[in-house]
PDB file of N, CA and C in Angstrom:
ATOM      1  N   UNK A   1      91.703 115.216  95.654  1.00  0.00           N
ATOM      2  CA  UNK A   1      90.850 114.397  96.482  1.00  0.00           C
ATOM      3  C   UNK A   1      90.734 115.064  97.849  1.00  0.00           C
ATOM      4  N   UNK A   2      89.481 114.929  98.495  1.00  0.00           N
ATOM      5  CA  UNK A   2      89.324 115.527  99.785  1.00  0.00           C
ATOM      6  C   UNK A   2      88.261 114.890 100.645  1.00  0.00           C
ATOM      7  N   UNK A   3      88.562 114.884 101.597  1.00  0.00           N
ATOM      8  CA  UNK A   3      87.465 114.171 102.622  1.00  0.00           C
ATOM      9  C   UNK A   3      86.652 114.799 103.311  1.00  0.00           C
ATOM     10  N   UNK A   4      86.091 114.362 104.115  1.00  0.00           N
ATOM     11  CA  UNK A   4      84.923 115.753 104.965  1.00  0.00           C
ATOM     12  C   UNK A   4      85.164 114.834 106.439  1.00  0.00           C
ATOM     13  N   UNK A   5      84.226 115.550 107.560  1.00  0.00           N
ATOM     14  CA  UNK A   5      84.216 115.503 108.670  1.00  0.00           C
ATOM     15  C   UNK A   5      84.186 113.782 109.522  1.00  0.00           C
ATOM     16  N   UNK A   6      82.962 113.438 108.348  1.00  0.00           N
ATOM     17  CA  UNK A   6      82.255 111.959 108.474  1.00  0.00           C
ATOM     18  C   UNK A   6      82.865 110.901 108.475  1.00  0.00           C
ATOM     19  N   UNK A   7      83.665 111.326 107.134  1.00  0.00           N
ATOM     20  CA  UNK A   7      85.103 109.947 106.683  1.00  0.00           C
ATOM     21  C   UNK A   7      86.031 110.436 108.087  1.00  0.00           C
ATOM     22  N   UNK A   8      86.453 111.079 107.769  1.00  0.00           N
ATOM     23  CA  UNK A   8      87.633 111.385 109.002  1.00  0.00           C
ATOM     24  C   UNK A   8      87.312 110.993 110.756  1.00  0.00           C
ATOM     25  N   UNK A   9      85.636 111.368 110.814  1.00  0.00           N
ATOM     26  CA  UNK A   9      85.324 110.020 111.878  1.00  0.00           C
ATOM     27  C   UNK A   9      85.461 108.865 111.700  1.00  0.00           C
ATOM     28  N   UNK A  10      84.733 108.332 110.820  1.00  0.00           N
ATOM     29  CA  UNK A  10      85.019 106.832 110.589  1.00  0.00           C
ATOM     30  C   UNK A  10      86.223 106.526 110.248  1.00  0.00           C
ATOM     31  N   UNK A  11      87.258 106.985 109.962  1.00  0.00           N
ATOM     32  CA  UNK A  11      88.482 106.401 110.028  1.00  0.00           C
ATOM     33  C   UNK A  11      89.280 106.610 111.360  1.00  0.00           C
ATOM     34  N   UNK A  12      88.844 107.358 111.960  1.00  0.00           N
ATOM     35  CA  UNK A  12      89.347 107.350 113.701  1.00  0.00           C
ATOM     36  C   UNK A  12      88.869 106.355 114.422  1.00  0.00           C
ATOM     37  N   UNK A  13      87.298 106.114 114.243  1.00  0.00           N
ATOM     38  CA  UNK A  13      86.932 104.829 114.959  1.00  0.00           C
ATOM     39  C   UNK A  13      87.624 103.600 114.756  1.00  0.00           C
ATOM     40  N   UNK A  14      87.720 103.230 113.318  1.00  0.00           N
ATOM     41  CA  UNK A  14      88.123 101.826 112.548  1.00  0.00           C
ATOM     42  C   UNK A  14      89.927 102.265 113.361  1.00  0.00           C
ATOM     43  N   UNK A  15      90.496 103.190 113.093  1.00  0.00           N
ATOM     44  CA  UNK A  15      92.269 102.895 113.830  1.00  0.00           C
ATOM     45  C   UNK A  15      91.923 103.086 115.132  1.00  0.00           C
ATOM     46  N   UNK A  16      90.701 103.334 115.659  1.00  0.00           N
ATOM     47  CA  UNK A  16      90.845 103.552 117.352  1.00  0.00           C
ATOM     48  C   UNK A  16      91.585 104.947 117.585  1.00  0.00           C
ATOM     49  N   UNK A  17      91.059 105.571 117.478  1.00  0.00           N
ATOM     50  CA  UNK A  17      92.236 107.107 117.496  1.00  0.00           C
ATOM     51  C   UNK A  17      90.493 108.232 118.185  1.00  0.00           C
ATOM     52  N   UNK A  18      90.897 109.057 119.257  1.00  0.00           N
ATOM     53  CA  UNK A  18      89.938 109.939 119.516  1.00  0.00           C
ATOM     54  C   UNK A  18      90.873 111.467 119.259  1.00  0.00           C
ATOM     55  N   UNK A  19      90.104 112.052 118.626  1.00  0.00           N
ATOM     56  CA  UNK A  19      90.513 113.377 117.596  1.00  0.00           C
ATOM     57  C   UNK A  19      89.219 114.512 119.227  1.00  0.00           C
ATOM     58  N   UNK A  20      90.042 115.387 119.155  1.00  0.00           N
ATOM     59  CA  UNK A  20      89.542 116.423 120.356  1.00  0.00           C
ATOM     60  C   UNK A  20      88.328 117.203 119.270  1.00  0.00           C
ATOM     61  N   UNK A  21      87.433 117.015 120.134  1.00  0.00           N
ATOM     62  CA  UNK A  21      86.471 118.046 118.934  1.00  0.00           C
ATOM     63  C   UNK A  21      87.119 119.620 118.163  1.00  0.00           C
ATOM     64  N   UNK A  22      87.970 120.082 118.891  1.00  0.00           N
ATOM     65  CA  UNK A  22      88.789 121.736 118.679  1.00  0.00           C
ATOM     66  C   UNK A  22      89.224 121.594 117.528  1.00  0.00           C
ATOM     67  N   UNK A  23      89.827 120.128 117.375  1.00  0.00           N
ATOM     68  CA  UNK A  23      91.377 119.795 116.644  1.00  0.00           C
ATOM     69  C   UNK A  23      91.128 119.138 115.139  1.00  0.00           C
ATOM     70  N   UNK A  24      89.606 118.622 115.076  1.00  0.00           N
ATOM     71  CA  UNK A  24      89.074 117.997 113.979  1.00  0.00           C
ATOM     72  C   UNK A  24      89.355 118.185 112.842  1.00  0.00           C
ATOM     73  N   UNK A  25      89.129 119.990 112.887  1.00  0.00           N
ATOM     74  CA  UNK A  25      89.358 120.692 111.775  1.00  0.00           C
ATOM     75  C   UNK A  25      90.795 120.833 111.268  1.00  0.00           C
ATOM     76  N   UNK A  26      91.499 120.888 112.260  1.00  0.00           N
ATOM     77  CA  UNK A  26      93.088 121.103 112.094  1.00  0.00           C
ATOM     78  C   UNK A  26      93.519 119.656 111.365  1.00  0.00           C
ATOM     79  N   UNK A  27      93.305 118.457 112.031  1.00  0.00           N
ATOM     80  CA  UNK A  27      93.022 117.060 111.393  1.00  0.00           C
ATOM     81  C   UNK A  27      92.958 116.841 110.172  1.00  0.00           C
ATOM     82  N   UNK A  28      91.481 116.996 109.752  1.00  0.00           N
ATOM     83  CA  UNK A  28      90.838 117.294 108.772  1.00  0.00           C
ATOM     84  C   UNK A  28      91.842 117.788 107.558  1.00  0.00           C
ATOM     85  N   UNK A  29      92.286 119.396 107.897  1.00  0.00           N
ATOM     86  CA  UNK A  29      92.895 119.951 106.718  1.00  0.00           C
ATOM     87  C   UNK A  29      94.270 118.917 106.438  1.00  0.00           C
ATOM     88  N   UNK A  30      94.795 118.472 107.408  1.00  0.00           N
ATOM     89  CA  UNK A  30      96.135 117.732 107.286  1.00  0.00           C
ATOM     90  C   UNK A  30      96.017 116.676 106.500  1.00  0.00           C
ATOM     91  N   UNK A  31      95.101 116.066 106.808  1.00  0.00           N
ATOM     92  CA  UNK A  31      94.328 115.021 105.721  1.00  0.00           C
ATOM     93  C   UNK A  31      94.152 114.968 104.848  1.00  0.00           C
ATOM     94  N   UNK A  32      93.505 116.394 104.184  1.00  0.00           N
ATOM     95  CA  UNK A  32      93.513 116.952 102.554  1.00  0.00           C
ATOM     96  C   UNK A  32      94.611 117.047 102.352  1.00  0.00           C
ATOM     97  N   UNK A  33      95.575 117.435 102.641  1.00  0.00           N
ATOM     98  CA  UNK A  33      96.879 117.545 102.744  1.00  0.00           C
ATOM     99  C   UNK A  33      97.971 116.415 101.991  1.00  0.00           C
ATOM    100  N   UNK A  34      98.155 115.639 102.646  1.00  0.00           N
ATOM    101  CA  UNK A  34      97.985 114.431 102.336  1.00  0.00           C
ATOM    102  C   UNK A  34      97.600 113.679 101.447  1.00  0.00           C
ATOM    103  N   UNK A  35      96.147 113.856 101.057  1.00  0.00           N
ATOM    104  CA  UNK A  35      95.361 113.267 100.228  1.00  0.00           C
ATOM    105  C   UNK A  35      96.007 114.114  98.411  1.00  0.00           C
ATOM    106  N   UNK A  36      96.039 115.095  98.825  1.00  0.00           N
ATOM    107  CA  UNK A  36      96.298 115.824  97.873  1.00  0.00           C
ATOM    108  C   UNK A  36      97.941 115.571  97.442  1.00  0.00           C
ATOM    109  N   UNK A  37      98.882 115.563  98.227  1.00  0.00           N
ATOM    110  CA  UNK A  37      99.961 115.103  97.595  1.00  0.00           C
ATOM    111  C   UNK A  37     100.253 114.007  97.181  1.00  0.00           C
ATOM    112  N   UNK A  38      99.278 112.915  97.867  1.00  0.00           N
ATOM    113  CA  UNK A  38      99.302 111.400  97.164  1.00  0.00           C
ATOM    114  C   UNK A  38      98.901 111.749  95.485  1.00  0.00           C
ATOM    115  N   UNK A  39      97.569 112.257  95.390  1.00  0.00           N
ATOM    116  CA  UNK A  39      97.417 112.534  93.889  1.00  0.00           C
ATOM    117  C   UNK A  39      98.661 113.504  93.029  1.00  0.00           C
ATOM    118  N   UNK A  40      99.257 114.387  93.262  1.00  0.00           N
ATOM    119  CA  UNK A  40     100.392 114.852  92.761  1.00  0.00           C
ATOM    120  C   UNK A  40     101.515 113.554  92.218  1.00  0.00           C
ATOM    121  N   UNK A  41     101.337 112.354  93.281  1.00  0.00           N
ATOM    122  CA  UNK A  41     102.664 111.820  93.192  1.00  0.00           C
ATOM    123  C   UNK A  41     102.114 110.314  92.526  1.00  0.00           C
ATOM    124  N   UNK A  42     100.367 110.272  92.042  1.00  0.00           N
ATOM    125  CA  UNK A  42      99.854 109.807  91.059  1.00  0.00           C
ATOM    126  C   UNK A  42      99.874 110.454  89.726  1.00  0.00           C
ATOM    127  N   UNK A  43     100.272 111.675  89.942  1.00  0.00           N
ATOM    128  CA  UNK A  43     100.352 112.022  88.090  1.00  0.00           C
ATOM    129  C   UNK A  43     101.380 111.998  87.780  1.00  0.00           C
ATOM    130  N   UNK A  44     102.665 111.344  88.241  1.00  0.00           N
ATOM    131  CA  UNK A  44     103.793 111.182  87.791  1.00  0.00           C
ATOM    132  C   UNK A  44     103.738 109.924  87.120  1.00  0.00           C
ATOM    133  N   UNK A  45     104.506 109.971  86.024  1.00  0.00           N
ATOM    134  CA  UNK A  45     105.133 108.604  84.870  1.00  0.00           C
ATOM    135  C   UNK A  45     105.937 107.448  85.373  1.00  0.00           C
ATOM    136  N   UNK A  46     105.715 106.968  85.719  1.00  0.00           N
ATOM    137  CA  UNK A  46     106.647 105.929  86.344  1.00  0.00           C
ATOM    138  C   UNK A  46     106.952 104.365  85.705  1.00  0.00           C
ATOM    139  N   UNK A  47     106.717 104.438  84.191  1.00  0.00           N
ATOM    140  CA  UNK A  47     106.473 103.593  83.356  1.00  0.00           C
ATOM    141  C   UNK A  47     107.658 103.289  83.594  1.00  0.00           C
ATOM    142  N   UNK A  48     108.909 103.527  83.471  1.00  0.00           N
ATOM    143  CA  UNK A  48     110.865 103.184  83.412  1.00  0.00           C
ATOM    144  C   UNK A  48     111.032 102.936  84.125  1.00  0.00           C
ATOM    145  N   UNK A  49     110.443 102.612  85.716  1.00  0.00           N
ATOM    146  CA  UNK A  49     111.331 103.634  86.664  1.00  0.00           C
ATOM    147  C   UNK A  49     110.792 101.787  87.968  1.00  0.00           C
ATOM    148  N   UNK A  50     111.869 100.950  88.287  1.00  0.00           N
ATOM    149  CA  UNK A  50     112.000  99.873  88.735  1.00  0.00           C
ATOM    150  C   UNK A  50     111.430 100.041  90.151  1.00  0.00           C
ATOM    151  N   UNK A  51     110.577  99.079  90.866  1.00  0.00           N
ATOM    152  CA  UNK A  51     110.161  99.142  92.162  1.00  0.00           C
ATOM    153  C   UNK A  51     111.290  99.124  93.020  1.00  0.00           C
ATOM    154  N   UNK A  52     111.478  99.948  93.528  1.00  0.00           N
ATOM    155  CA  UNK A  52     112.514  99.664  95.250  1.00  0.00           C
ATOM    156  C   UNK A  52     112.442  98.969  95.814  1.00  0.00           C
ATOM    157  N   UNK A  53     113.060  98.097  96.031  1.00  0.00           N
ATOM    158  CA  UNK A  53     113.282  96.901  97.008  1.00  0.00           C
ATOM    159  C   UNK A  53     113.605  97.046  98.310  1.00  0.00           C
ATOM    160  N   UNK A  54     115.207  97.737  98.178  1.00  0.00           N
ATOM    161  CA  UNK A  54     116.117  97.783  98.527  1.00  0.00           C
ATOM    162  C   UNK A  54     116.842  99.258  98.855  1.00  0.00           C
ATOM    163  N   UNK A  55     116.769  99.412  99.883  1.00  0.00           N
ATOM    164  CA  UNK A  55     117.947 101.159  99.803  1.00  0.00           C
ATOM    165  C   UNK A  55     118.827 100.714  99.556  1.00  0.00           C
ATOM    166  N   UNK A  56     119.894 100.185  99.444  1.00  0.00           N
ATOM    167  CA  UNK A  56     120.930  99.930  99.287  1.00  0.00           C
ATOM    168  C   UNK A  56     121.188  98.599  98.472  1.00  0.00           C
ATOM    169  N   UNK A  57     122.459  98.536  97.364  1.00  0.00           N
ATOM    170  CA  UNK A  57     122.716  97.590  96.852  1.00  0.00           C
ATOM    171  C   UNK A  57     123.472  96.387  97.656  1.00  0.00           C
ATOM    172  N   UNK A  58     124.127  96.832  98.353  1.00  0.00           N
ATOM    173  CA  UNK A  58     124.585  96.073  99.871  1.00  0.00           C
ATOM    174  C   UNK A  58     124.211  94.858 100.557  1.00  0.00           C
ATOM    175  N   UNK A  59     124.191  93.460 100.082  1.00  0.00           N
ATOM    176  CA  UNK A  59     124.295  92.671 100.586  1.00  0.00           C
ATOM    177  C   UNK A  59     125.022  91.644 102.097  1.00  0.00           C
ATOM    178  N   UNK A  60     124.160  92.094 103.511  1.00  0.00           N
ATOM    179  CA  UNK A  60     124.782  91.643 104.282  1.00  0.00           C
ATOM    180  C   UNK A  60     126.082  91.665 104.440  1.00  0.00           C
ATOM    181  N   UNK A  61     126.043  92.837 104.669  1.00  0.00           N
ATOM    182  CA  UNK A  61     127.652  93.887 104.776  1.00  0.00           C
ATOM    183  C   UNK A  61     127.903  93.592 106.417  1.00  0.00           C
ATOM    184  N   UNK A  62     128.493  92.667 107.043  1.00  0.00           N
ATOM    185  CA  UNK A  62     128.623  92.515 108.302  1.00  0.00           C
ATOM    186  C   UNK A  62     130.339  92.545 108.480  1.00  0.00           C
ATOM    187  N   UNK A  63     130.863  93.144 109.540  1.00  0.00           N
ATOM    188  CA  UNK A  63     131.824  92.962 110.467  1.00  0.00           C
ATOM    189  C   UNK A  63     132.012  91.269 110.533  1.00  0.00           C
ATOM    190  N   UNK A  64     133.416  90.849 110.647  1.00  0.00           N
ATOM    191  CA  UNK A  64     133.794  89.172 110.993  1.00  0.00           C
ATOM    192  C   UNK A  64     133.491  89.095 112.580  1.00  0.00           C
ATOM    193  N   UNK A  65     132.652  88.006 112.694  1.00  0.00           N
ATOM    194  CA  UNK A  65     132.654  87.434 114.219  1.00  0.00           C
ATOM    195  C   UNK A  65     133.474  86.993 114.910  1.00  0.00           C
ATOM    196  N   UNK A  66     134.344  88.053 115.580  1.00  0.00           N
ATOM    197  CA  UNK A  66     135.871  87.403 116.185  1.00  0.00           C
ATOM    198  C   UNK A  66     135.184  88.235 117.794  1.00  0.00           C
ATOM    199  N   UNK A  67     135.675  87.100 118.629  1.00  0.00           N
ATOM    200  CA  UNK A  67     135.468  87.204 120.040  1.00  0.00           C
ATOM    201  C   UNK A  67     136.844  87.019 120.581  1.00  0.00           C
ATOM    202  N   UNK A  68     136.980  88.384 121.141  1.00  0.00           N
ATOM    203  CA  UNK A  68     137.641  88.984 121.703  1.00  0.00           C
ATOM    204  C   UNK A  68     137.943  90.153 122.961  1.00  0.00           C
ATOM    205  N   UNK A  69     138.090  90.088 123.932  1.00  0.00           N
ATOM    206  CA  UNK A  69     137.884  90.612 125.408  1.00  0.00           C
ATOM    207  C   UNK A  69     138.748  91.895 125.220  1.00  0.00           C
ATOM    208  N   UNK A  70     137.574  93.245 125.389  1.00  0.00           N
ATOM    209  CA  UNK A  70     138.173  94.925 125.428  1.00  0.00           C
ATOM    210  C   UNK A  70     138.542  94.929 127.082  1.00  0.00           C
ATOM    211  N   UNK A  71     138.118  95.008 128.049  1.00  0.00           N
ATOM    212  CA  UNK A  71     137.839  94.920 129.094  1.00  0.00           C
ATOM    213  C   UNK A  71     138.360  93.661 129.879  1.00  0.00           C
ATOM    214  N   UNK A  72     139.214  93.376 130.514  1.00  0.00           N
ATOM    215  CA  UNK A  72     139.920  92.877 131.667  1.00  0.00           C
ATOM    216  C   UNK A  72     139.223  92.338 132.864  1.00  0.00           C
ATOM    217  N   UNK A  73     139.241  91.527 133.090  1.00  0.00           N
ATOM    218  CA  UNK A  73     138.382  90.593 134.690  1.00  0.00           C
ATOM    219  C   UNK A  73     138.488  91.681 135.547  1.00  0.00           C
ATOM    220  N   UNK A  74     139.543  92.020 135.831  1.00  0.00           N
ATOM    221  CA  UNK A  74     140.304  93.227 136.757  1.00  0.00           C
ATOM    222  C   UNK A  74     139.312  94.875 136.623  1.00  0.00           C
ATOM    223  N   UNK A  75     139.786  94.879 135.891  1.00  0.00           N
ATOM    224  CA  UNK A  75     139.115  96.238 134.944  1.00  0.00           C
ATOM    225  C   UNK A  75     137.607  96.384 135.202  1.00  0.00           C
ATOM    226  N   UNK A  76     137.159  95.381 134.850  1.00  0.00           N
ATOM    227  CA  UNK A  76     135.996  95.329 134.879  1.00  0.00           C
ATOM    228  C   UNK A  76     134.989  95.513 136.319  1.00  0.00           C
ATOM    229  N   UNK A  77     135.802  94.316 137.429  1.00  0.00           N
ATOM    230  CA  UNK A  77     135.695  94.549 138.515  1.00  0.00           C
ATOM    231  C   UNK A  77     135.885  95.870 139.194  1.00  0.00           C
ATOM    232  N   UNK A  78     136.919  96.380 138.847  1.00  0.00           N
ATOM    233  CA  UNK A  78     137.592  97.830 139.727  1.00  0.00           C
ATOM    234  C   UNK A  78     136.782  98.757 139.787  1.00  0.00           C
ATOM    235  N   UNK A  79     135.678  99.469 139.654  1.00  0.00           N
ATOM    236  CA  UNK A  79     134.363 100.276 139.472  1.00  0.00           C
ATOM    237  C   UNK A  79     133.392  99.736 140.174  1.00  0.00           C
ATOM    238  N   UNK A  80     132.847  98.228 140.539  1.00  0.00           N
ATOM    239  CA  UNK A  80     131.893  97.813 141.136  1.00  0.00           C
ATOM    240  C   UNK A  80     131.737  98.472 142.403  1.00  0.00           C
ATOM    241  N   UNK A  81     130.736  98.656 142.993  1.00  0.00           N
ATOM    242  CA  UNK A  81     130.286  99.394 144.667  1.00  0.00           C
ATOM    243  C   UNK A  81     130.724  98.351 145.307  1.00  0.00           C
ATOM    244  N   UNK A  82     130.286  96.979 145.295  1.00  0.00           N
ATOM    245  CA  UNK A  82     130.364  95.655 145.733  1.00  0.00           C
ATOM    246  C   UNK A  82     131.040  94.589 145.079  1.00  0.00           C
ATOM    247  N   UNK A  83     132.099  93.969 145.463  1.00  0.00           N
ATOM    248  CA  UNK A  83     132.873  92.575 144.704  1.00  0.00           C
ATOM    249  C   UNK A  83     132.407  91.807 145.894  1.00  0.00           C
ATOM    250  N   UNK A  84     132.472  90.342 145.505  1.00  0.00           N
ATOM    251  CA  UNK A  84     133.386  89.459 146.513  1.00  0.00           C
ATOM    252  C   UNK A  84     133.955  88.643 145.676  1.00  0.00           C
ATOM    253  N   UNK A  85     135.554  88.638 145.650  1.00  0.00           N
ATOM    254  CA  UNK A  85     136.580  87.905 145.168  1.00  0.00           C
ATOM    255  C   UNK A  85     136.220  88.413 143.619  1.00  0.00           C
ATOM    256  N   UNK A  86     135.937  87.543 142.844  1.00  0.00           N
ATOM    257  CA  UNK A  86     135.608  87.496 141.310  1.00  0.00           C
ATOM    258  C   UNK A  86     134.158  88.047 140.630  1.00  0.00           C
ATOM    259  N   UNK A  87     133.619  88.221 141.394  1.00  0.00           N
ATOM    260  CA  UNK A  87     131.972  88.389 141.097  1.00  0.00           C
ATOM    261  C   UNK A  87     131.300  89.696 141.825  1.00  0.00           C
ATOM    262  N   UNK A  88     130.394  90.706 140.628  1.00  0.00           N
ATOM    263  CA  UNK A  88     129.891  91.980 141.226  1.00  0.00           C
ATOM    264  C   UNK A  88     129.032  91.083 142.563  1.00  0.00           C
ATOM    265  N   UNK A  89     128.524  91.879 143.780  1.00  0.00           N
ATOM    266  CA  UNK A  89     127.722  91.876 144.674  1.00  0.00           C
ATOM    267  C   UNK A  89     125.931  92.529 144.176  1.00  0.00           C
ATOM    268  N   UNK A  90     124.800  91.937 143.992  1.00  0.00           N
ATOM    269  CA  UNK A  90     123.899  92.670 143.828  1.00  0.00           C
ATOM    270  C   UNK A  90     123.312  92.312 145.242  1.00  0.00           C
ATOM    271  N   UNK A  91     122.154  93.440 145.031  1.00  0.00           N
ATOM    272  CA  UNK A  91     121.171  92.980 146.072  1.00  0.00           C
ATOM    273  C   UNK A  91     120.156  91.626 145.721  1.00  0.00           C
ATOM    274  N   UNK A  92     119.841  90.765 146.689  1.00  0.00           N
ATOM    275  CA  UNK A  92     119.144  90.059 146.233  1.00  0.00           C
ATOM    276  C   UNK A  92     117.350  90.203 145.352  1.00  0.00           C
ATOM    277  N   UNK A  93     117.418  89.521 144.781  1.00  0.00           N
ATOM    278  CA  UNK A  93     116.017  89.635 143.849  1.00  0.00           C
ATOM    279  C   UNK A  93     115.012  88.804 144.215  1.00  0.00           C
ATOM    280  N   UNK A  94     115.021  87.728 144.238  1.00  0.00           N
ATOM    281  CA  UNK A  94     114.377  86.608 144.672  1.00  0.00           C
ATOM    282  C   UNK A  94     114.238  85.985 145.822  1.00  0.00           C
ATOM    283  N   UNK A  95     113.179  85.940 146.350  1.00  0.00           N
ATOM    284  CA  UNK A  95     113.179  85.217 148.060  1.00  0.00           C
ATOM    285  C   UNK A  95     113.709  83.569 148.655  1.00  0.00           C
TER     286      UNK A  95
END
């Protein structure tokens, strides 16, 4: 399968895409490209062969939700430019 200049405009307009006049051609061939390995990967048999769902058989494989503090009040503070008492210092944001 292969396309020409015309289709490959009209499918730039319809996605909104502007193709450099230089580059059309370069476009263009990438397209056949493309087009052509989709049909390769239409002449394959795929009568046996189950739709993919899924990469992985893996059902919501999660870590346990335990809350728990890496980092120290202290610790945490000790690096700030600005404290006062318990709390970083920012600059203000809002008037």
């Amino acid at each position: 399968m292969s396309t020409d200049l015309a289709t490959l405009r009209g499918l730039a307009h319809l996605a909104r895409l502007e193709f450099d006049p230089a580059n059309e051609q370069q476009v263009l061939g990438d397209l056949n490209k493309i087009l052509d390995w989709v049909d390769q990967l239409r002449q394959l048999d795929t009568t046996d062969v189950e739709p993919l769902v899924h990469l992985s058989q893996e059902i919501n494989v999660l870590r346990p939700d335990e809350a728990h503090n890496t980092v120290s009040h202290a610790a945490g503070l000790s690096n700030a430019p600005r404290k006062d008492s318990d709390y970083f210092r920012v600059p203000k944001v809002l008037e």
